[in-house]
C-alpha atoms as a PDB file:
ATOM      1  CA  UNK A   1       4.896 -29.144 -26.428  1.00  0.00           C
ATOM      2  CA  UNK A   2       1.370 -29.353 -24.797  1.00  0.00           C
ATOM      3  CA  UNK A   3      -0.134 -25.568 -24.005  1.00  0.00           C
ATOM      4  CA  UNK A   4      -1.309 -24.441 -20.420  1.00  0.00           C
ATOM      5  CA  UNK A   5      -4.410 -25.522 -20.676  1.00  0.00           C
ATOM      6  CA  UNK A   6      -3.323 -28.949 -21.403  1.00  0.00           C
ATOM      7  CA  UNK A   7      -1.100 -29.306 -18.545  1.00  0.00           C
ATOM      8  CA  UNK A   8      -3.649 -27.520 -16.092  1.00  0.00           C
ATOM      9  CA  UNK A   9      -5.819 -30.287 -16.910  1.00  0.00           C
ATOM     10  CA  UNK A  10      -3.734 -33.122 -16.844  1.00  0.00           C
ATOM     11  CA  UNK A  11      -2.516 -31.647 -13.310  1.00  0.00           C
ATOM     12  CA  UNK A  12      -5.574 -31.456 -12.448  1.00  0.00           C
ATOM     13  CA  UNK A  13      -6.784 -35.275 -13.289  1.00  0.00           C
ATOM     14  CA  UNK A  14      -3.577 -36.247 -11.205  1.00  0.00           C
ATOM     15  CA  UNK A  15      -4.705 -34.213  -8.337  1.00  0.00           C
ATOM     16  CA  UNK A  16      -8.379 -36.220  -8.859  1.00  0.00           C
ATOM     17  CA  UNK A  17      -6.349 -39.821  -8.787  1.00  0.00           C
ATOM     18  CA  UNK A  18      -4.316 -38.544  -5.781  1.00  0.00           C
ATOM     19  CA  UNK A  19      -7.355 -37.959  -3.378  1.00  0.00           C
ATOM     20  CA  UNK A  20      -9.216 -40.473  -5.015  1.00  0.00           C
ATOM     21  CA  UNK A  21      -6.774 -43.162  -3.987  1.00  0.00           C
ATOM     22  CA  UNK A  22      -7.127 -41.642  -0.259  1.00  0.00           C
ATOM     23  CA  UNK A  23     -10.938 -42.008  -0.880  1.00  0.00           C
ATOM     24  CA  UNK A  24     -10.998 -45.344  -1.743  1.00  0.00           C
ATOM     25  CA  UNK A  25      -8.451 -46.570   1.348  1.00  0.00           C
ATOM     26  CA  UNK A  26     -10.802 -44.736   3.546  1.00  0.00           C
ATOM     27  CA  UNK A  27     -13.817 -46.577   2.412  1.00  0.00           C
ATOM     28  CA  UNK A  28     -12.067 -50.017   2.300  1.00  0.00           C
ATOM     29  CA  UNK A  29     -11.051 -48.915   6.267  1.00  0.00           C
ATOM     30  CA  UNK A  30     -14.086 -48.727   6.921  1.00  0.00           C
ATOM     31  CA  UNK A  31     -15.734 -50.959   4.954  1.00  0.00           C
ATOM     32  CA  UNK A  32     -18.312 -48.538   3.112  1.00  0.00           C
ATOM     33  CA  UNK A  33     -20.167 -49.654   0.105  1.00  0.00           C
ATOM     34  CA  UNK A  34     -21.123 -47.001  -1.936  1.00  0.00           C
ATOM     35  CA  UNK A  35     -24.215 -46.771  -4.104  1.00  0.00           C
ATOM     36  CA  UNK A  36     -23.682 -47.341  -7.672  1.00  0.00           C
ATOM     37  CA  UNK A  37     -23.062 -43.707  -8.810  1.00  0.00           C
ATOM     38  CA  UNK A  38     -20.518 -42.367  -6.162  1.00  0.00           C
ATOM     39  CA  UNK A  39     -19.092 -45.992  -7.021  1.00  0.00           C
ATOM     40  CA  UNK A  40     -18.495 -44.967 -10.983  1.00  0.00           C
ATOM     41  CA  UNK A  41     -17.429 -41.441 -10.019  1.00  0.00           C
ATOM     42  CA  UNK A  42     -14.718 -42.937  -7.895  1.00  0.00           C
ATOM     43  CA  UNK A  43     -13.862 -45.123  -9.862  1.00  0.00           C
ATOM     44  CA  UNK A  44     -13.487 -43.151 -12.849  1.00  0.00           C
ATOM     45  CA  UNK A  45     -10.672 -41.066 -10.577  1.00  0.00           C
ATOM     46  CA  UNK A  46      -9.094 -44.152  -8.969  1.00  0.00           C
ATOM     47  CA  UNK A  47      -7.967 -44.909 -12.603  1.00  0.00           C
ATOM     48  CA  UNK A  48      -6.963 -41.532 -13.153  1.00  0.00           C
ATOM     49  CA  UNK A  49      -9.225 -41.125 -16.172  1.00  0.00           C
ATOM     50  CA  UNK A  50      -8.931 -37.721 -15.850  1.00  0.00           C
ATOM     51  CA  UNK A  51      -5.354 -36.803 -16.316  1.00  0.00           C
ATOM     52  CA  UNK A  52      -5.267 -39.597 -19.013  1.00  0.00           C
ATOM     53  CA  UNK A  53      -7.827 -37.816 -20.693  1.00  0.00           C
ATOM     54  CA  UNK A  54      -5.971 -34.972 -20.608  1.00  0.00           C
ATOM     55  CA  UNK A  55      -3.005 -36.922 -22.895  1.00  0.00           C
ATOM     56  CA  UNK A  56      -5.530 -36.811 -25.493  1.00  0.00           C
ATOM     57  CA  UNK A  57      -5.031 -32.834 -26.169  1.00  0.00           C
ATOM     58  CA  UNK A  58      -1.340 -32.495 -25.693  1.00  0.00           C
ATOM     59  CA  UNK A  59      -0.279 -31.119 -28.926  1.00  0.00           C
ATOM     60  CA  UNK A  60      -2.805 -29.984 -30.139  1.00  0.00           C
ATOM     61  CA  UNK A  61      -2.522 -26.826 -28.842  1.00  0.00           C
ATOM     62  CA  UNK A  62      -6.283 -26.287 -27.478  1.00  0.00           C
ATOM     63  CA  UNK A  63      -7.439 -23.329 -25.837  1.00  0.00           C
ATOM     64  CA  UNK A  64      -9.508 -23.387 -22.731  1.00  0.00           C
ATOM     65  CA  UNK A  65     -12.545 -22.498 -23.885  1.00  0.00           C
ATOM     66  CA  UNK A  66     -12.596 -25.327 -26.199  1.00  0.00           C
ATOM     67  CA  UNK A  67     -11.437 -27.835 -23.688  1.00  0.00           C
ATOM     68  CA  UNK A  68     -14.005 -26.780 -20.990  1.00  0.00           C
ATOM     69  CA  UNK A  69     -16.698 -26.050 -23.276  1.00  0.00           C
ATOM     70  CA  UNK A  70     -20.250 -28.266 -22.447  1.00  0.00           C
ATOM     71  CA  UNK A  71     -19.896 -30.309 -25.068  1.00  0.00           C
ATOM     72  CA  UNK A  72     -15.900 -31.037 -24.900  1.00  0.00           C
ATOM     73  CA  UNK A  73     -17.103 -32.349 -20.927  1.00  0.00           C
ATOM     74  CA  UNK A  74     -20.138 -34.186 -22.051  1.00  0.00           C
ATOM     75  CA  UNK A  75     -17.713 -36.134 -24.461  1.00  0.00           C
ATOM     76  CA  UNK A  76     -15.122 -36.535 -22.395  1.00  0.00           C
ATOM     77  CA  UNK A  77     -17.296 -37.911 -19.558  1.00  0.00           C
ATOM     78  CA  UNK A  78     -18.865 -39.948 -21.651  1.00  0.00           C
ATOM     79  CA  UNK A  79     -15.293 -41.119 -22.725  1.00  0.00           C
ATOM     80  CA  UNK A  80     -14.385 -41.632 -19.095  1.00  0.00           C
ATOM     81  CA  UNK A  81     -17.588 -43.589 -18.535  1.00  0.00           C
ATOM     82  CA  UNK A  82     -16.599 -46.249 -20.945  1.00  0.00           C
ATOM     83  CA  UNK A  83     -12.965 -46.665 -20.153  1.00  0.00           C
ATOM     84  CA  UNK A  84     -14.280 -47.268 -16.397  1.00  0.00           C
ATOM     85  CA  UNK A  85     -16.383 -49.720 -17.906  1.00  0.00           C
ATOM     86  CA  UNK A  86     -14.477 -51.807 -19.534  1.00  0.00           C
ATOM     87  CA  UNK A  87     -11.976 -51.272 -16.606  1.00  0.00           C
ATOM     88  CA  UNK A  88     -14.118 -52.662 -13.801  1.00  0.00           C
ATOM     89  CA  UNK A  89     -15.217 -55.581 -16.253  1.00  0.00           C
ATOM     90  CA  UNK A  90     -11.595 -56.796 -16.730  1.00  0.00           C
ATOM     91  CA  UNK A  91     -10.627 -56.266 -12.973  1.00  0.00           C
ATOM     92  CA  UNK A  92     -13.591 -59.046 -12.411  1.00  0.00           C
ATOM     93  CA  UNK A  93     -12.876 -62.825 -11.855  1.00  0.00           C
ATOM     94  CA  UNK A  94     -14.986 -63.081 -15.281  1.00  0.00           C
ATOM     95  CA  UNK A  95     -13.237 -60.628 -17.055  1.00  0.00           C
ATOM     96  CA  UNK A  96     -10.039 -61.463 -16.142  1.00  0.00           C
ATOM     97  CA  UNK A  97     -10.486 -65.212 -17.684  1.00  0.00           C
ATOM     98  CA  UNK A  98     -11.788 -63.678 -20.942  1.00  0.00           C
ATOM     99  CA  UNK A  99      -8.417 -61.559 -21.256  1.00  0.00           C
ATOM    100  CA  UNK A 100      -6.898 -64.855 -20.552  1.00  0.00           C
ATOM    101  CA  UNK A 101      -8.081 -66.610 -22.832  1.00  0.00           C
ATOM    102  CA  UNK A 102      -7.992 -64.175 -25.458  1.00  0.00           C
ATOM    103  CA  UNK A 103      -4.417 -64.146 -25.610  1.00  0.00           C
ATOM    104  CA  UNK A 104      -4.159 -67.971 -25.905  1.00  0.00           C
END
């Protein structure tokens, strides 16, 4: 059973992906184009890295302090980082072929 601190967080990731999802409808309304850094921090909560982060932990039975200390966040941004990364490169035309064909 995950502890409190892992289900605070994970609620807290899904609350991210909720309002990120509002976010990004807005923008598309209204057509804005964000510059490349509020682009990778949306899009790091429009694939709810955050409460899949959080899976990570369940069980293990961390305490809070561990799980927000600075280096736990610097990790587990740069974690997030990647995985929205690799994300946005398969979502593209490009990327999407290469999957393709990798599964040939």
């Amino acid at each position: 059973m995950p502890g409190d601190a892992c289900v605070s967080h994970f609620t807290k990731g899904f609350d991210i992906y909720m309002r990120s999802m509002i976010q990004e409808a807005e923008d598309r309304e209204t057509k804005n184009i964000r510059a490349v850094n509020d682009y990778l921090q949306l899009r790091r909560e429009t694939f709810g890295a955050q409460a899949t982060m959080s899976f990570l932990s369940f069980g293990l039975g961390l305490p809070e302090q561990v799980l927000s200390h600075p280096v736990m966040q610097t990790v587990t941004l740069a974690a997030m980082n990647l995985l929205c990364i690799i994300n946005v490169s398969f979502s593209t035309e490009e990327g999407k072929n290469v999957t393709t064909q990798a599964y040939r």
